[in-house]
PDB file of N, CA and C in Angstrom:
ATOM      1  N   UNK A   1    -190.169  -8.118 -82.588  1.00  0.00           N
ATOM      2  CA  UNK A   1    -190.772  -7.654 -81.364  1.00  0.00           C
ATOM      3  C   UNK A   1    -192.003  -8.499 -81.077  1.00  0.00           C
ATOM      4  N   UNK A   2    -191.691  -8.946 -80.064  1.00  0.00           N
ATOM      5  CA  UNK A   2    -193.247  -9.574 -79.426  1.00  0.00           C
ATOM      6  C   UNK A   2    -194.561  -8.846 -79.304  1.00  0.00           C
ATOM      7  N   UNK A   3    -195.574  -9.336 -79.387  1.00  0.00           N
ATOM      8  CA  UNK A   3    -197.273  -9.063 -79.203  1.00  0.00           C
ATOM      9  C   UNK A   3    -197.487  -9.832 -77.765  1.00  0.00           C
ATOM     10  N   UNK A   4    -198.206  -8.755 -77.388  1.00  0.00           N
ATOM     11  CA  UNK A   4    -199.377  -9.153 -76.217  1.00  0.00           C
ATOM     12  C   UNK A   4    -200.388  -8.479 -76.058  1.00  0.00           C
ATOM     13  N   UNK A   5    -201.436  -9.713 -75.980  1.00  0.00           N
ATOM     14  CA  UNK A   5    -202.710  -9.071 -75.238  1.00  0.00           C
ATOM     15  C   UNK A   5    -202.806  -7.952 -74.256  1.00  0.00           C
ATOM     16  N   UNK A   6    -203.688  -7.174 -74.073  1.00  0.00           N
ATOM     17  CA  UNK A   6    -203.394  -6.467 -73.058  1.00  0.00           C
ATOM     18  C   UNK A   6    -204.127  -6.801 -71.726  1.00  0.00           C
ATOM     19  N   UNK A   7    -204.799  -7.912 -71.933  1.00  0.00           N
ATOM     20  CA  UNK A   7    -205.440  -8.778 -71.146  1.00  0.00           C
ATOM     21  C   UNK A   7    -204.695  -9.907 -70.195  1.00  0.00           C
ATOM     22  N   UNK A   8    -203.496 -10.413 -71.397  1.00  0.00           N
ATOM     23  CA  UNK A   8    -202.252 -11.049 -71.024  1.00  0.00           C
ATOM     24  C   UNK A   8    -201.951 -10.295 -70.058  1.00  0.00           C
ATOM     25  N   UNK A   9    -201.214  -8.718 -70.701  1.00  0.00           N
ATOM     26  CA  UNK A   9    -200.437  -8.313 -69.993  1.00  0.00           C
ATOM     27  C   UNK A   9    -200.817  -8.182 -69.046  1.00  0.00           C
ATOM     28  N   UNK A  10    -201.961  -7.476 -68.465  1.00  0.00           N
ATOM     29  CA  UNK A  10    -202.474  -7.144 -66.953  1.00  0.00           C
ATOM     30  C   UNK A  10    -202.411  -8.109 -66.262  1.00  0.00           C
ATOM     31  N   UNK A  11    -202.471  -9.257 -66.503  1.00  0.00           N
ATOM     32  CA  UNK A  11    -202.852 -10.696 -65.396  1.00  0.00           C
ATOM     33  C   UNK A  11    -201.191 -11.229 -65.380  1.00  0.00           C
ATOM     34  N   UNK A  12    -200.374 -10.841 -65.820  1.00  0.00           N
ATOM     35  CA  UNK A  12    -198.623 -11.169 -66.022  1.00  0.00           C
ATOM     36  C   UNK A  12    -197.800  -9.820 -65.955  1.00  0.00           C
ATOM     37  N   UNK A  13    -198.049  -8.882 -65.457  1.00  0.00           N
ATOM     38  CA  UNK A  13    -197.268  -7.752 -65.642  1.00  0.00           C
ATOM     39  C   UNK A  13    -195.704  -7.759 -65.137  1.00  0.00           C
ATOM     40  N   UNK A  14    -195.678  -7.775 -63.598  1.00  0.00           N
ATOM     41  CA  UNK A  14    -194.607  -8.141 -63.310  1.00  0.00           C
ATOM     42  C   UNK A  14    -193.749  -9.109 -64.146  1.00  0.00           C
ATOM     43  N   UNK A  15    -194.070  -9.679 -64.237  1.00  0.00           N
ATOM     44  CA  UNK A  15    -193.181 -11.363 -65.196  1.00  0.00           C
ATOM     45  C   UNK A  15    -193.061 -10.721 -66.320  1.00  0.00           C
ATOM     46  N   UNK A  16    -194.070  -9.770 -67.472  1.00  0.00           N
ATOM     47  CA  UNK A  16    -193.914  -9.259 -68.428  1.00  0.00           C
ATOM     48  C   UNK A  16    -192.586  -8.135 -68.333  1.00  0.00           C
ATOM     49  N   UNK A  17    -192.998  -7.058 -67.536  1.00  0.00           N
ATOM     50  CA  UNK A  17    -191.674  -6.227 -66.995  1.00  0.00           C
ATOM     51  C   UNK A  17    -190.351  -6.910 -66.663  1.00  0.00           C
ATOM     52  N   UNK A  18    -190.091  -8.054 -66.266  1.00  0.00           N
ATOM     53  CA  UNK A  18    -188.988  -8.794 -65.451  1.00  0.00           C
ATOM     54  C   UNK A  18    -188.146  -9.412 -67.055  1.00  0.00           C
ATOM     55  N   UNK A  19    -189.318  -9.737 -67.571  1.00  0.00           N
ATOM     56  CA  UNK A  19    -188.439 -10.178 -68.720  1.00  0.00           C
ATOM     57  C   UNK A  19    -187.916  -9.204 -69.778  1.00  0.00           C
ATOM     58  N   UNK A  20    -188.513  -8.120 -70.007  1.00  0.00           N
ATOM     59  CA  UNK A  20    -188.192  -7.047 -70.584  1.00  0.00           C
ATOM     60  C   UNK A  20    -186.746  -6.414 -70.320  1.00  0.00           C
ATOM     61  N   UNK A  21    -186.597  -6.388 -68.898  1.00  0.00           N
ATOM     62  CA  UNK A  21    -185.914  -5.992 -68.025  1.00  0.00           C
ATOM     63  C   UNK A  21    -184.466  -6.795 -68.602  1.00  0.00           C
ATOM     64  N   UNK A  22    -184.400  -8.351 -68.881  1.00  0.00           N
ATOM     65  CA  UNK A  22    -183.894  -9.297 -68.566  1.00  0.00           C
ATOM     66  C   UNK A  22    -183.282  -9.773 -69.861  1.00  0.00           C
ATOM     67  N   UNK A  23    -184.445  -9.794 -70.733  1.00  0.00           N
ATOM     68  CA  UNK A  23    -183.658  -9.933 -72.641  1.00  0.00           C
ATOM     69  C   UNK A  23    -183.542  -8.598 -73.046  1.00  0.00           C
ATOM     70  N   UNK A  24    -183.761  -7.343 -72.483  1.00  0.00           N
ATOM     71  CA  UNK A  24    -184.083  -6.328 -73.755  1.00  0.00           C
ATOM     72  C   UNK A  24    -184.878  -6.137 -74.353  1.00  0.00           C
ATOM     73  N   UNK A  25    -185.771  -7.233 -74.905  1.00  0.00           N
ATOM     74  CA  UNK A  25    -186.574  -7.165 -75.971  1.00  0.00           C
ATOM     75  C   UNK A  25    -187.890  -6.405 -75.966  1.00  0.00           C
ATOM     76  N   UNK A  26    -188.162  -5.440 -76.246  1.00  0.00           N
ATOM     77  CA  UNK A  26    -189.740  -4.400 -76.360  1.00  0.00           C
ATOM     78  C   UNK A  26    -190.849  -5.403 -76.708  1.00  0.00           C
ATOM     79  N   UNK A  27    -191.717  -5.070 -75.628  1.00  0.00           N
ATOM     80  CA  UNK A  27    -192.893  -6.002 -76.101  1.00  0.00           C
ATOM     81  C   UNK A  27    -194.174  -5.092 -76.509  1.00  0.00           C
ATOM     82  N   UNK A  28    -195.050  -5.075 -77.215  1.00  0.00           N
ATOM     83  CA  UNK A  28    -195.607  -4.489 -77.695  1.00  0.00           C
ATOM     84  C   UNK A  28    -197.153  -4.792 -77.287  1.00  0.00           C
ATOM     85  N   UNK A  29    -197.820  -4.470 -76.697  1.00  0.00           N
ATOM     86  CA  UNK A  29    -199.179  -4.437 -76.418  1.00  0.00           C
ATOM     87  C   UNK A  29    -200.148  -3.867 -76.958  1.00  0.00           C
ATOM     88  N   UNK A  30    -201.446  -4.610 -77.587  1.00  0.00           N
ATOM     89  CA  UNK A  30    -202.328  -4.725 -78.446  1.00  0.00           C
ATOM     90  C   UNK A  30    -203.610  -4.766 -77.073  1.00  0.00           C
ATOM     91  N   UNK A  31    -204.949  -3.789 -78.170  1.00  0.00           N
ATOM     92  CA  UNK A  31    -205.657  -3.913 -77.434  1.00  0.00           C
ATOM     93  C   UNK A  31    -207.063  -4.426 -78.424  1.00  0.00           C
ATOM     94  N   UNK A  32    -207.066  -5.854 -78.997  1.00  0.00           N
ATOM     95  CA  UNK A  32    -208.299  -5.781 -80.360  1.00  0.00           C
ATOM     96  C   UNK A  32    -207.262  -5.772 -81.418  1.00  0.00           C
ATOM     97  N   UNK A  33    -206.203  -6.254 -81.233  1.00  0.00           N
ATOM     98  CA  UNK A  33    -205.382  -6.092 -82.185  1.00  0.00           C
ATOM     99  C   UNK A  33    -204.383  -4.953 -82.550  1.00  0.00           C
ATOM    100  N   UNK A  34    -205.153  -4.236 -81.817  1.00  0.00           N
ATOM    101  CA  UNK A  34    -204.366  -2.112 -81.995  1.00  0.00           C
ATOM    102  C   UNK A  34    -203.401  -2.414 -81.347  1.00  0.00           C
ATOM    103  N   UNK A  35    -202.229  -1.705 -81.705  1.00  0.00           N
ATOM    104  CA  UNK A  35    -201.598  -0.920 -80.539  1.00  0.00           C
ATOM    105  C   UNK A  35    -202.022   0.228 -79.421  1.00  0.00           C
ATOM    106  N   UNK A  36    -201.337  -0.287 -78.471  1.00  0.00           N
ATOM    107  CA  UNK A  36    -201.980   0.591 -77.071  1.00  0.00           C
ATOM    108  C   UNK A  36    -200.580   1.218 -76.765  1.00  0.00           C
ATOM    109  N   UNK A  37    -199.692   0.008 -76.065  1.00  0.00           N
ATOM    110  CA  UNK A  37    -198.439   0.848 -75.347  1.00  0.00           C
ATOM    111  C   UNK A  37    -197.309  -0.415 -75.632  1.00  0.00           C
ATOM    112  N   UNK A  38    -196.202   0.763 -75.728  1.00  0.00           N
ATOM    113  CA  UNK A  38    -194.955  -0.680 -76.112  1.00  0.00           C
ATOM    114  C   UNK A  38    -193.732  -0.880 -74.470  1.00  0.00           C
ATOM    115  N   UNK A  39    -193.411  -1.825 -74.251  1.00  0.00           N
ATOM    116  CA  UNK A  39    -192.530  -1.620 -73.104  1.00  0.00           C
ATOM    117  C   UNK A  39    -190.989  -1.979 -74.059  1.00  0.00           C
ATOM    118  N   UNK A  40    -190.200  -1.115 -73.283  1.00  0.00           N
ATOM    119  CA  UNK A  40    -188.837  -0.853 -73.455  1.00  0.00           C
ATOM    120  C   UNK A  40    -187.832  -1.384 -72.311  1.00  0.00           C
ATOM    121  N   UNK A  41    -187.044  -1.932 -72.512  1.00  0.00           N
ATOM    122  CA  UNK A  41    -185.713  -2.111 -71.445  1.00  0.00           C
ATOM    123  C   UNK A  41    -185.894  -0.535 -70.763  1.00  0.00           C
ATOM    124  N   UNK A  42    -185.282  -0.415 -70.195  1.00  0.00           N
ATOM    125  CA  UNK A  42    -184.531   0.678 -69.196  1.00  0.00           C
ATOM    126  C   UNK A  42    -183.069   1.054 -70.118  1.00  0.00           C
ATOM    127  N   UNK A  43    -183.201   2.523 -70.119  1.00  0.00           N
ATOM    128  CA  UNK A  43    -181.769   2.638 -70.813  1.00  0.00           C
ATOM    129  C   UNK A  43    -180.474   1.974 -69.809  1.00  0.00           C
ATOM    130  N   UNK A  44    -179.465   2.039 -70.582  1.00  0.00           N
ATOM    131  CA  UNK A  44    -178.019   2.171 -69.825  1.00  0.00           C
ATOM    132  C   UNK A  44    -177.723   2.680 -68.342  1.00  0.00           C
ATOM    133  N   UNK A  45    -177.602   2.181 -67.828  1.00  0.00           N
ATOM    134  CA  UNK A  45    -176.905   3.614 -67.027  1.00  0.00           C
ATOM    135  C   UNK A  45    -175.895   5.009 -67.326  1.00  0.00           C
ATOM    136  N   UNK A  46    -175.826   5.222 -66.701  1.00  0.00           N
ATOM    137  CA  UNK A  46    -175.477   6.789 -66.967  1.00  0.00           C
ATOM    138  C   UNK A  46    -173.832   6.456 -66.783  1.00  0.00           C
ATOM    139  N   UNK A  47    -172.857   6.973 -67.427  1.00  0.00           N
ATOM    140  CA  UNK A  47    -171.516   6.916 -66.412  1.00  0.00           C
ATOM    141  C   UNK A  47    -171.441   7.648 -65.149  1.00  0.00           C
ATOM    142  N   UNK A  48    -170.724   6.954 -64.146  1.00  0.00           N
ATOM    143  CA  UNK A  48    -170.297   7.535 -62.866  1.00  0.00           C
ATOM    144  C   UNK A  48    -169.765   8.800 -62.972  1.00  0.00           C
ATOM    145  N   UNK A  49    -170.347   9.968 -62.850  1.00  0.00           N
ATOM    146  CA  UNK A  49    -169.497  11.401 -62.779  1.00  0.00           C
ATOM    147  C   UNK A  49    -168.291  11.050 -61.100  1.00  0.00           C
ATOM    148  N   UNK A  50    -167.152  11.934 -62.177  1.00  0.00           N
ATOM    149  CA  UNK A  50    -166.079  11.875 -61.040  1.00  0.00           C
ATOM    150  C   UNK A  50    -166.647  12.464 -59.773  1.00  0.00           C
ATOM    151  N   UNK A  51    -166.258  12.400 -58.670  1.00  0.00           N
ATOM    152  CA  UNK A  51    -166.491  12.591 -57.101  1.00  0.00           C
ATOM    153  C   UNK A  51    -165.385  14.439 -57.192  1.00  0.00           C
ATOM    154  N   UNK A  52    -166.554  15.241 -57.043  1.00  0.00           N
ATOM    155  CA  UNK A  52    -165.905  16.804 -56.913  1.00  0.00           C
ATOM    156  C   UNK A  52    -164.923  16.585 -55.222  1.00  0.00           C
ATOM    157  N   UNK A  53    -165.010  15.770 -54.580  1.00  0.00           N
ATOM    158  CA  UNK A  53    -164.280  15.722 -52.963  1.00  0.00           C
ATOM    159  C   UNK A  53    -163.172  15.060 -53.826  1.00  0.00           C
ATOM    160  N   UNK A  54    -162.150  16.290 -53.198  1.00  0.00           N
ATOM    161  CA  UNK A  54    -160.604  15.566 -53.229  1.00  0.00           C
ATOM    162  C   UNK A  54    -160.060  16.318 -55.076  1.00  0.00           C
ATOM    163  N   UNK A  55    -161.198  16.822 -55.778  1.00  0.00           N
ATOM    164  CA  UNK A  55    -160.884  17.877 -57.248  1.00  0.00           C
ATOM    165  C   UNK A  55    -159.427  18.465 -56.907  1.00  0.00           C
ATOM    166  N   UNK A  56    -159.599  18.693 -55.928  1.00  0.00           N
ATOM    167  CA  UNK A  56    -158.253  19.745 -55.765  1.00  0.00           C
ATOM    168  C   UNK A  56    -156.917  19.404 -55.426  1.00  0.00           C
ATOM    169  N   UNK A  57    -156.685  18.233 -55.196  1.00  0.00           N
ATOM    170  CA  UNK A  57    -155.878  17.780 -54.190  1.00  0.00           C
ATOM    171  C   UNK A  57    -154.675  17.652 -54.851  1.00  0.00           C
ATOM    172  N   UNK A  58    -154.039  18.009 -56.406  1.00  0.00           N
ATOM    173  CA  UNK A  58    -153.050  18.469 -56.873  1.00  0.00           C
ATOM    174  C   UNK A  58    -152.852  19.451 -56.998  1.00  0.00           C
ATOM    175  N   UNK A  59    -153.479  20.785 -56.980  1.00  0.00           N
ATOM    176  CA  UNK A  59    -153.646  22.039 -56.961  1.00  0.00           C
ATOM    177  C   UNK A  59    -152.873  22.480 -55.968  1.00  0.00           C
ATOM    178  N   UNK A  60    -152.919  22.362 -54.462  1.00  0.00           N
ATOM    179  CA  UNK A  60    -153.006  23.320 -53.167  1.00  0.00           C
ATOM    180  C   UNK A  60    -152.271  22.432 -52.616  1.00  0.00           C
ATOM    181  N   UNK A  61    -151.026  23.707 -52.040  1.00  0.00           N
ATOM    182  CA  UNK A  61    -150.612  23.251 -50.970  1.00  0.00           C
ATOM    183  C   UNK A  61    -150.260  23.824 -49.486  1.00  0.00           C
ATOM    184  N   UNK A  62    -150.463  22.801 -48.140  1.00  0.00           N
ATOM    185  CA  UNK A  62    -150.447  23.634 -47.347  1.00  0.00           C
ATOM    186  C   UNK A  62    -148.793  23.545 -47.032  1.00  0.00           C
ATOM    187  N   UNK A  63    -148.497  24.724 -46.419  1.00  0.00           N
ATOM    188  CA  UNK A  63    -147.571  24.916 -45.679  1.00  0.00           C
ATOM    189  C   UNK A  63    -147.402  25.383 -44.392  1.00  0.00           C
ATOM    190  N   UNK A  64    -148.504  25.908 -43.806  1.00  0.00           N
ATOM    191  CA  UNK A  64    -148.376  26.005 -42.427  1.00  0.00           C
ATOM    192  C   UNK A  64    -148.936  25.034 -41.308  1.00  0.00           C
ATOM    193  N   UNK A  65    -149.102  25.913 -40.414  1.00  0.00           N
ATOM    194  CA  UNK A  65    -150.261  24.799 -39.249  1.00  0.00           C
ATOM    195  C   UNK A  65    -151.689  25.442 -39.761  1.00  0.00           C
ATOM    196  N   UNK A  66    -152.819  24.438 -40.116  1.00  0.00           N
ATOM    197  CA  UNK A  66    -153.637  24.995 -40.321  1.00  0.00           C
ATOM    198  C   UNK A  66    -154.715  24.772 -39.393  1.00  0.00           C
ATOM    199  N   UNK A  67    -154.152  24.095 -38.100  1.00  0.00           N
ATOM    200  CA  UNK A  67    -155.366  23.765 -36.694  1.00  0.00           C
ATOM    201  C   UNK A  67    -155.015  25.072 -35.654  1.00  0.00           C
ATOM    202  N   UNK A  68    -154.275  25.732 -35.380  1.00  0.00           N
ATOM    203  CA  UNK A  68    -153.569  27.014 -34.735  1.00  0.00           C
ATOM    204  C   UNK A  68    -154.271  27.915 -35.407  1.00  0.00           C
ATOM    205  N   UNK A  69    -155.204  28.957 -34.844  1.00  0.00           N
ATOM    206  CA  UNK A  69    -155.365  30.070 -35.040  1.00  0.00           C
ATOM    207  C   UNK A  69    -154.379  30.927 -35.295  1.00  0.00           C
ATOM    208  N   UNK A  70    -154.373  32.267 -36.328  1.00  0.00           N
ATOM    209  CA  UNK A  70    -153.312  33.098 -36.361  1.00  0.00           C
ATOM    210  C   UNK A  70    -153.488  33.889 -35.215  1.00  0.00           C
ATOM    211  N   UNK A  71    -152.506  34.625 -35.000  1.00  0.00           N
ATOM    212  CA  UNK A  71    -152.358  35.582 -34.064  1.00  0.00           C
ATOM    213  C   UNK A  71    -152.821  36.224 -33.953  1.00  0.00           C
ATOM    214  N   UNK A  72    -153.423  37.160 -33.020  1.00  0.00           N
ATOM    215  CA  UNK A  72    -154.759  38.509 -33.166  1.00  0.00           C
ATOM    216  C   UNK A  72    -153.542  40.137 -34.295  1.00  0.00           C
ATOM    217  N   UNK A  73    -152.298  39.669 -34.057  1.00  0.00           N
ATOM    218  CA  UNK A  73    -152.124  40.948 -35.054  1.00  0.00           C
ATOM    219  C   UNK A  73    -151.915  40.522 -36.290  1.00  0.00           C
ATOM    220  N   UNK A  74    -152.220  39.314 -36.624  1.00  0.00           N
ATOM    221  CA  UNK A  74    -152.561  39.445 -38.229  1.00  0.00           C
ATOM    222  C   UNK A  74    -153.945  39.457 -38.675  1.00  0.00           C
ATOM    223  N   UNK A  75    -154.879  39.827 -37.882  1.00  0.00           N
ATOM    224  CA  UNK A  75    -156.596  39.401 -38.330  1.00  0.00           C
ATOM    225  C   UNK A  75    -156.937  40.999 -39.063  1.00  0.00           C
ATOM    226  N   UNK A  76    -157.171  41.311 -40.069  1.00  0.00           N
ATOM    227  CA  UNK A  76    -157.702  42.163 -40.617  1.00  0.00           C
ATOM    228  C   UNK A  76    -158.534  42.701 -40.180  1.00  0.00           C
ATOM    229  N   UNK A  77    -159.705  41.807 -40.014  1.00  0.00           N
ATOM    230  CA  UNK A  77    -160.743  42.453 -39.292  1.00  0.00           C
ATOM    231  C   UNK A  77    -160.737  43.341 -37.573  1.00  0.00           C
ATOM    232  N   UNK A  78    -159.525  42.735 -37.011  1.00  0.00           N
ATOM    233  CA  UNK A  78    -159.140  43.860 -35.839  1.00  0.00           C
ATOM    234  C   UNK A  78    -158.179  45.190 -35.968  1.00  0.00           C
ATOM    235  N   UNK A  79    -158.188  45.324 -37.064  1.00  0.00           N
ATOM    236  CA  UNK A  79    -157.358  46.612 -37.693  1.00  0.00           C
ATOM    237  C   UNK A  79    -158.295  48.091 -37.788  1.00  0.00           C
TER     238      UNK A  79
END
């Protein structure tokens, strides 16, 4: 793992982040020699969760007209 100033780092940050970004590699920042803060890649991404639109679409089937309103004597609610 690499060392840097933290003096470095502030005056190179971006470029410090970009490369991090770019090999992987954690760089480790010293402040007097101490450790202060370490930078890390970015994990993985996540996997793509399946798309819930279209879950069903072996399940159900239609069989009627389903753009036609039913008839007023099958509506329950007019009973």
């Amino acid at each position: 793992m690499d060392t840097m100033a933290i003096s470095h780092f502030k005056a190179t940050c971006l470029a410090v982040l970009e490369r991090v970004r770019k090999t992987g590699e954690p760089i480790l920042v010293t402040k007097r020699g101490e450790p202060v803060a370490q930078v890390l890649p970015p994990p993985p991404p996540a996997p793509a969760e399946e798309s819930r639109f279209g879950c069903m679409r072996d399940v159900l089937e239609i069989v009627d007209d389903i753009v036609q309103p039913l008839p007023e004597e099958d509506w329950e609610a007019l009973r």
